[in-house]
PDB file of N, CA and C in Angstrom:
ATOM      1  N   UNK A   1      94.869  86.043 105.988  1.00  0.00           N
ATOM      2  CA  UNK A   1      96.170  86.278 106.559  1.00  0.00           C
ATOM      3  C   UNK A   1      95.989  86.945 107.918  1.00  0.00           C
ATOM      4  N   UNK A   2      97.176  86.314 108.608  1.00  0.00           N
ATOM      5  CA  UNK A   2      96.499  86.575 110.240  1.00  0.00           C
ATOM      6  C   UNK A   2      97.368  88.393 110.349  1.00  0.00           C
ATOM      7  N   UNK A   3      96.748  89.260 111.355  1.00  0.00           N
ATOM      8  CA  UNK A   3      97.649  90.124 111.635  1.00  0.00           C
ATOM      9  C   UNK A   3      98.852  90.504 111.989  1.00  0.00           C
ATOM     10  N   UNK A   4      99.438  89.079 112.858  1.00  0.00           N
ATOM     11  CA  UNK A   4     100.658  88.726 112.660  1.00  0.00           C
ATOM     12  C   UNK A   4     102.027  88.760 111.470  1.00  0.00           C
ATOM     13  N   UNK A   5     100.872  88.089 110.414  1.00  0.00           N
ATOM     14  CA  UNK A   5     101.885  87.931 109.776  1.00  0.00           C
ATOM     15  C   UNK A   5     102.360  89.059 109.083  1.00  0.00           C
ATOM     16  N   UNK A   6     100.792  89.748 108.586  1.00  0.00           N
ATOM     17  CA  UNK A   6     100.738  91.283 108.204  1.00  0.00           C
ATOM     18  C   UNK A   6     101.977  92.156 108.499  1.00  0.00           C
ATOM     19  N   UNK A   7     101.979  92.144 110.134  1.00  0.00           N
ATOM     20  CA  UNK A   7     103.107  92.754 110.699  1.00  0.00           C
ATOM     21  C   UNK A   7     104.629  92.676 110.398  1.00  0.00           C
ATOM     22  N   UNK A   8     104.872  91.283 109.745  1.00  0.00           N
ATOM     23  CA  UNK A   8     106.439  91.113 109.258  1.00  0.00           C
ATOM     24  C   UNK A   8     106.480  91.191 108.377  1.00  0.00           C
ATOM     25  N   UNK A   9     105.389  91.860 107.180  1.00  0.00           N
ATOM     26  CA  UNK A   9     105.944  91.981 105.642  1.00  0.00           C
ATOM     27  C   UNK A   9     106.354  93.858 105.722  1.00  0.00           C
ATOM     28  N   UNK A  10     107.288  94.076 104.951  1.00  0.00           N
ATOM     29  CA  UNK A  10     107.150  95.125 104.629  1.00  0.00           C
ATOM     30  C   UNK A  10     106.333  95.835 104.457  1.00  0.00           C
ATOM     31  N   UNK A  11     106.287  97.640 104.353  1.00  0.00           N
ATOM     32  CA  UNK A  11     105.330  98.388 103.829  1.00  0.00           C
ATOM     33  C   UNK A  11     104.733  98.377 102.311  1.00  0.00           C
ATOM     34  N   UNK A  12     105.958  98.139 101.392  1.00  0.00           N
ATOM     35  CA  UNK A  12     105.609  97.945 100.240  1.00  0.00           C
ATOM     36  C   UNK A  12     105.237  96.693  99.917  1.00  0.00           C
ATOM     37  N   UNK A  13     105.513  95.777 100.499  1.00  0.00           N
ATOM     38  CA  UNK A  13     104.918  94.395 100.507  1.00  0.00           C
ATOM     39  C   UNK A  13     103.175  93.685 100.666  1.00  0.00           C
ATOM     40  N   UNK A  14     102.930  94.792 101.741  1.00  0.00           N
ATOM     41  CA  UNK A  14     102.107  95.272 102.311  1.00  0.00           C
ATOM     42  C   UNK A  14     101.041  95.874 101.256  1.00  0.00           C
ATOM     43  N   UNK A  15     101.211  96.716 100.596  1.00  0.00           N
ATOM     44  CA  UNK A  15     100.461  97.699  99.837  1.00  0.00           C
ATOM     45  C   UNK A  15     100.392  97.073  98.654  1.00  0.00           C
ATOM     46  N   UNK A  16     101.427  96.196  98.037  1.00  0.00           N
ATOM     47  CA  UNK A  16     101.090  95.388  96.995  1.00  0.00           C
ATOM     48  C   UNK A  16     100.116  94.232  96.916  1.00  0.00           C
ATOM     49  N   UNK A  17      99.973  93.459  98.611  1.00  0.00           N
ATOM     50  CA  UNK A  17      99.253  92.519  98.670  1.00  0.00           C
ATOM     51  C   UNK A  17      97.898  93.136  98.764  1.00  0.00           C
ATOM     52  N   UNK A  18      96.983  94.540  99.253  1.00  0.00           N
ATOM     53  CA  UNK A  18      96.403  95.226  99.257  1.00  0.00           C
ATOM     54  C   UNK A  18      95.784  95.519  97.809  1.00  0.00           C
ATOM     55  N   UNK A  19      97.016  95.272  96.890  1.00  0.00           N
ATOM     56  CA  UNK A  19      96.549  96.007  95.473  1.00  0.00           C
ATOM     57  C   UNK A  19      95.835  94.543  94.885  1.00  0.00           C
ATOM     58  N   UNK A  20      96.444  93.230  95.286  1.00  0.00           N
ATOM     59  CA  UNK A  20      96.245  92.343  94.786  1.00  0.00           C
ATOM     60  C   UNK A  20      94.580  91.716  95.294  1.00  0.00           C
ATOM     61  N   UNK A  21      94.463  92.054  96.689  1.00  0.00           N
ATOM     62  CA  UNK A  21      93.519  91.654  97.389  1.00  0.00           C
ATOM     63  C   UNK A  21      91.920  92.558  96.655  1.00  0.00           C
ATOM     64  N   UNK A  22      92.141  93.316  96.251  1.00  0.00           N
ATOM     65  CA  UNK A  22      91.194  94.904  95.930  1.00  0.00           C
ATOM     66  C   UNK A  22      90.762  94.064  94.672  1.00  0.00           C
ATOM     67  N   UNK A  23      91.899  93.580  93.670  1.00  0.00           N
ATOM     68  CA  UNK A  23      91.509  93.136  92.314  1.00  0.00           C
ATOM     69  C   UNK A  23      90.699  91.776  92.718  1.00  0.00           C
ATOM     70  N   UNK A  24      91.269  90.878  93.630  1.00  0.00           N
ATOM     71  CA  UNK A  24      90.713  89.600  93.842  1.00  0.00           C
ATOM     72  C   UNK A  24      88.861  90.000  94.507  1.00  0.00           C
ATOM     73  N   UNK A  25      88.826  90.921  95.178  1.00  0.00           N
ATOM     74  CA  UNK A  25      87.305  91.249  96.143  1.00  0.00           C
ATOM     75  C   UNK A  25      86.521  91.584  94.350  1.00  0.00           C
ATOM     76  N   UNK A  26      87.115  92.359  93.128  1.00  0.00           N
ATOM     77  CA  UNK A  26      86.342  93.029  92.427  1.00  0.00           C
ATOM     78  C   UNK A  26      85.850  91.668  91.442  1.00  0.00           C
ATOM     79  N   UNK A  27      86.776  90.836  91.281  1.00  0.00           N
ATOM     80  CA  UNK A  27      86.524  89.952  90.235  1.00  0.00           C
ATOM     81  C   UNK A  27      85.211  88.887  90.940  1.00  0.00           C
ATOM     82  N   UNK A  28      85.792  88.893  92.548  1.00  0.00           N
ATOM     83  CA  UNK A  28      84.791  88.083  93.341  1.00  0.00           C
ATOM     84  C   UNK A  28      83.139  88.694  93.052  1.00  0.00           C
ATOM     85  N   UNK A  29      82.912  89.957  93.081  1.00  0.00           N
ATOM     86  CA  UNK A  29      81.832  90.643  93.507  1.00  0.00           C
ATOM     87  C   UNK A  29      81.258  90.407  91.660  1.00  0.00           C
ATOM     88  N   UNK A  30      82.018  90.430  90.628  1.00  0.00           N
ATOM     89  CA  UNK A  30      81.676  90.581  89.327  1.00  0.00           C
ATOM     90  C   UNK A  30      81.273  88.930  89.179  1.00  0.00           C
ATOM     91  N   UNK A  31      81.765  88.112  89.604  1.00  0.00           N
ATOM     92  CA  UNK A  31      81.474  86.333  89.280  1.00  0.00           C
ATOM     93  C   UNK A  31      80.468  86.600  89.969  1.00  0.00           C
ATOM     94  N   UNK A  32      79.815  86.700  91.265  1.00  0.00           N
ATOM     95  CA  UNK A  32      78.621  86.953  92.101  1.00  0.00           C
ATOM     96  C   UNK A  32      77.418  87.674  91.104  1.00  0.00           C
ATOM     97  N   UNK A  33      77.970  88.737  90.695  1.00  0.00           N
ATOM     98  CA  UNK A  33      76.448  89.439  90.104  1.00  0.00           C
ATOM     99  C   UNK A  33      76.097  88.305  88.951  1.00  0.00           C
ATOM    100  N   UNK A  34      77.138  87.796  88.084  1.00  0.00           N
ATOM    101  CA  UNK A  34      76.731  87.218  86.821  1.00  0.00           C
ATOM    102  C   UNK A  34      76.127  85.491  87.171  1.00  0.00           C
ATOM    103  N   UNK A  35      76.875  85.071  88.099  1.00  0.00           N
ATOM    104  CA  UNK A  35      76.202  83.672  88.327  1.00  0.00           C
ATOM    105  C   UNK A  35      76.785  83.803  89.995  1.00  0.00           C
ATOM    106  N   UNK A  36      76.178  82.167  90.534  1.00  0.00           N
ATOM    107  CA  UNK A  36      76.628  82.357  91.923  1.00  0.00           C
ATOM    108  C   UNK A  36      78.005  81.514  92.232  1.00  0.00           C
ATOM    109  N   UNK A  37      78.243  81.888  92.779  1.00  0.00           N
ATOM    110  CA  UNK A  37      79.897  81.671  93.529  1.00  0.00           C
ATOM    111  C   UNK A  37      79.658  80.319  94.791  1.00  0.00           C
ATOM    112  N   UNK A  38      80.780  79.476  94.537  1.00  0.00           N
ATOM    113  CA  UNK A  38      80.713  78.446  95.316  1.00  0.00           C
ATOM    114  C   UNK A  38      80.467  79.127  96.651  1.00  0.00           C
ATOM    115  N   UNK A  39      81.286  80.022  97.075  1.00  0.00           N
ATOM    116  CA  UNK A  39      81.533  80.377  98.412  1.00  0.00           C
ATOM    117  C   UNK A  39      81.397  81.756  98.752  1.00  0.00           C
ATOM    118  N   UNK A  40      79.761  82.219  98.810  1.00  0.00           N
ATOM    119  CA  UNK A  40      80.097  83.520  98.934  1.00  0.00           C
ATOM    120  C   UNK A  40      80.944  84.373 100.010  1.00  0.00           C
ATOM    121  N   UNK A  41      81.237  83.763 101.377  1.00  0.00           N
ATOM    122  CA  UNK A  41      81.965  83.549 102.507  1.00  0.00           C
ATOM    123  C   UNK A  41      83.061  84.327 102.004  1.00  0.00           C
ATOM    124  N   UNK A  42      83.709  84.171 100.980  1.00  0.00           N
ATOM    125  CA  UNK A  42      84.943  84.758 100.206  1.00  0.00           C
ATOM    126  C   UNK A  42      84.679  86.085 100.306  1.00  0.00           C
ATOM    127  N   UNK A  43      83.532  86.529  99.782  1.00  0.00           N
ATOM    128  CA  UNK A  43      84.064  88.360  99.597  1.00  0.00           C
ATOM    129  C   UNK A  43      84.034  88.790 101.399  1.00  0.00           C
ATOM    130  N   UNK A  44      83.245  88.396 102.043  1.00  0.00           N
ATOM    131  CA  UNK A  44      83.619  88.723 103.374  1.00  0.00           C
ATOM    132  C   UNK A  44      84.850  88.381 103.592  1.00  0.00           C
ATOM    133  N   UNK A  45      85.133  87.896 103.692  1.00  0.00           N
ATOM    134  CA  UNK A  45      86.962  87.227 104.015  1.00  0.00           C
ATOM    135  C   UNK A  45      87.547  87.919 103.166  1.00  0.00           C
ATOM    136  N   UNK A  46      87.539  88.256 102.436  1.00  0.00           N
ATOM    137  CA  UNK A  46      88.447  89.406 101.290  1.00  0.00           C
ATOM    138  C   UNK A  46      88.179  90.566 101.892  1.00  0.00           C
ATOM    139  N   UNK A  47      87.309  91.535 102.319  1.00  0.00           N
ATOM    140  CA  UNK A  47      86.521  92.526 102.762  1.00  0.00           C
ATOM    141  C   UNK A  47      87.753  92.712 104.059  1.00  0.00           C
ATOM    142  N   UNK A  48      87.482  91.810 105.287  1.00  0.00           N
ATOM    143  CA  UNK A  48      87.993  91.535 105.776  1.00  0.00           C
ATOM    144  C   UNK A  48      89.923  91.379 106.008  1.00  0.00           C
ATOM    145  N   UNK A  49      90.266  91.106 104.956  1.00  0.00           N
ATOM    146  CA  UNK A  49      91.352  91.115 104.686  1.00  0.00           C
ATOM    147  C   UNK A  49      92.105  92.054 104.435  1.00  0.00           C
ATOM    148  N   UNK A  50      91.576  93.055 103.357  1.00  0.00           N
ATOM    149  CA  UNK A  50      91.898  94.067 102.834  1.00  0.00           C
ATOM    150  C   UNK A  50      91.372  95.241 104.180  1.00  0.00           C
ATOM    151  N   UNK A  51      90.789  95.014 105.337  1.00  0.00           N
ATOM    152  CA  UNK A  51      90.513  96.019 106.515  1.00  0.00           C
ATOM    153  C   UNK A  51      92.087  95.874 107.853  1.00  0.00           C
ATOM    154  N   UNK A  52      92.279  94.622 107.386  1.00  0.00           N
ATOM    155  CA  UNK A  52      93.119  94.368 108.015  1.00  0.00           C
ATOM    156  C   UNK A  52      94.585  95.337 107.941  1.00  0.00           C
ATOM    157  N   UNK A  53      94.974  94.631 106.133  1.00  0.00           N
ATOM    158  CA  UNK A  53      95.841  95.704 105.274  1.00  0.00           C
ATOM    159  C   UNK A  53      96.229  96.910 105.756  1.00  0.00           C
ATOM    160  N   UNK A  54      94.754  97.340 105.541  1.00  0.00           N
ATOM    161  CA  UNK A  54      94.786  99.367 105.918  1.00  0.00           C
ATOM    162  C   UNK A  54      95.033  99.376 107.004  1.00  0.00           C
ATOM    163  N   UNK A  55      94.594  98.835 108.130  1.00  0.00           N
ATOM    164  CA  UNK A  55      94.706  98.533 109.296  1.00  0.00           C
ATOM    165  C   UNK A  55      96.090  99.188 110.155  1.00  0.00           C
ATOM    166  N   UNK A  56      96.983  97.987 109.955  1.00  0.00           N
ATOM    167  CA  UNK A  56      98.369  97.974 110.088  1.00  0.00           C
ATOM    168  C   UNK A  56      99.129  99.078 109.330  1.00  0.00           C
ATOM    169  N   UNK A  57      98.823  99.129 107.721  1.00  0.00           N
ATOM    170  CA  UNK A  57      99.121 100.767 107.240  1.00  0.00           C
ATOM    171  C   UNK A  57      99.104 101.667 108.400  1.00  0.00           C
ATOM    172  N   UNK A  58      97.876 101.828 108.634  1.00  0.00           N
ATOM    173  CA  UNK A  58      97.197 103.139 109.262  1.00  0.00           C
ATOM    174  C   UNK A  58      98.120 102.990 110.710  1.00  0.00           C
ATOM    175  N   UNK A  59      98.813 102.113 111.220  1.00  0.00           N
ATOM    176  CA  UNK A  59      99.545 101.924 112.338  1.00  0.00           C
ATOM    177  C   UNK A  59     100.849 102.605 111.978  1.00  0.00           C
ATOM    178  N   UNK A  60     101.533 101.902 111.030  1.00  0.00           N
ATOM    179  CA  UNK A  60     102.754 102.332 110.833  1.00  0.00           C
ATOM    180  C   UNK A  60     102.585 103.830 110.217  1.00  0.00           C
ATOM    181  N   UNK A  61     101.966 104.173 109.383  1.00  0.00           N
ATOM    182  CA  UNK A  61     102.145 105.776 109.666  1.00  0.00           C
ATOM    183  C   UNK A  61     102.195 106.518 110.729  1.00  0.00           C
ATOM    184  N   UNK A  62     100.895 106.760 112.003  1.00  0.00           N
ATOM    185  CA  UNK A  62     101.030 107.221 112.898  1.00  0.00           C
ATOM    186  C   UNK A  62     102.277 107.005 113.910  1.00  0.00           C
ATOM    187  N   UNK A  63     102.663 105.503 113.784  1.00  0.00           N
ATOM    188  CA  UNK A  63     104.234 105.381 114.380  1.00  0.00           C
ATOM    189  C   UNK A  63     105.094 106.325 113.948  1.00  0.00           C
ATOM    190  N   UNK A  64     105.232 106.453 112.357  1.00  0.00           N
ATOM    191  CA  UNK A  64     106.294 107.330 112.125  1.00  0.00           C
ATOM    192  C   UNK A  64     105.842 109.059 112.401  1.00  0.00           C
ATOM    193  N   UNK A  65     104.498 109.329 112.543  1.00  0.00           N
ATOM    194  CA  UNK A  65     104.384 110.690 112.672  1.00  0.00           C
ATOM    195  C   UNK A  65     104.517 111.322 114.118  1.00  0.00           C
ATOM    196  N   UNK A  66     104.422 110.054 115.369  1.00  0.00           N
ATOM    197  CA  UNK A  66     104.443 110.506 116.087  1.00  0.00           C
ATOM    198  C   UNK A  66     106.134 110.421 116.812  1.00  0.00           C
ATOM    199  N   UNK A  67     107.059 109.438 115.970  1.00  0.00           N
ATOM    200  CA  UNK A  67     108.132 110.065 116.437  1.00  0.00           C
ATOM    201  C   UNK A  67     109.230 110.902 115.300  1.00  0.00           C
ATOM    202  N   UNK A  68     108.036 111.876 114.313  1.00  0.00           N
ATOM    203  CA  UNK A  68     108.700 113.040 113.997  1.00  0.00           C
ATOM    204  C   UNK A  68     108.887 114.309 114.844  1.00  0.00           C
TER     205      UNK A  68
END
């Protein structure tokens, strides 16, 4: 998901796709240890994804702290 789009979901929208992305990287990394994965490319791109997430988080807080 591009940063763009990141930007027009909500905060809680946001933090849920985060929660979803965290479970998808763990199940990825658990199929990896036990056998190999078509595409290991995936947990980077998940990795990736979920940096993004926090990313934009970490934006919109400081937005709101700095016009408290």
């Amino acid at each position: 998901m591009k940063a763009k789009e990141i930007r027009d979901l909500t905060t809680e929208e946001i933090r849920a796709r985060l929660k979803d992305e965290r479970g998808k990287l763990l199940r990825l990394r658990l199929n990896h240890a036990v056998s190999s994965i078509e595409s290991p490319s995936e947990i980077q791109q998940t990795r990736r994804g979920i940096a993004r997430l926090l990313t934009i988080l970490r934006e919109r807080e400081l937005a709101e702290q700095s016009k408290a």
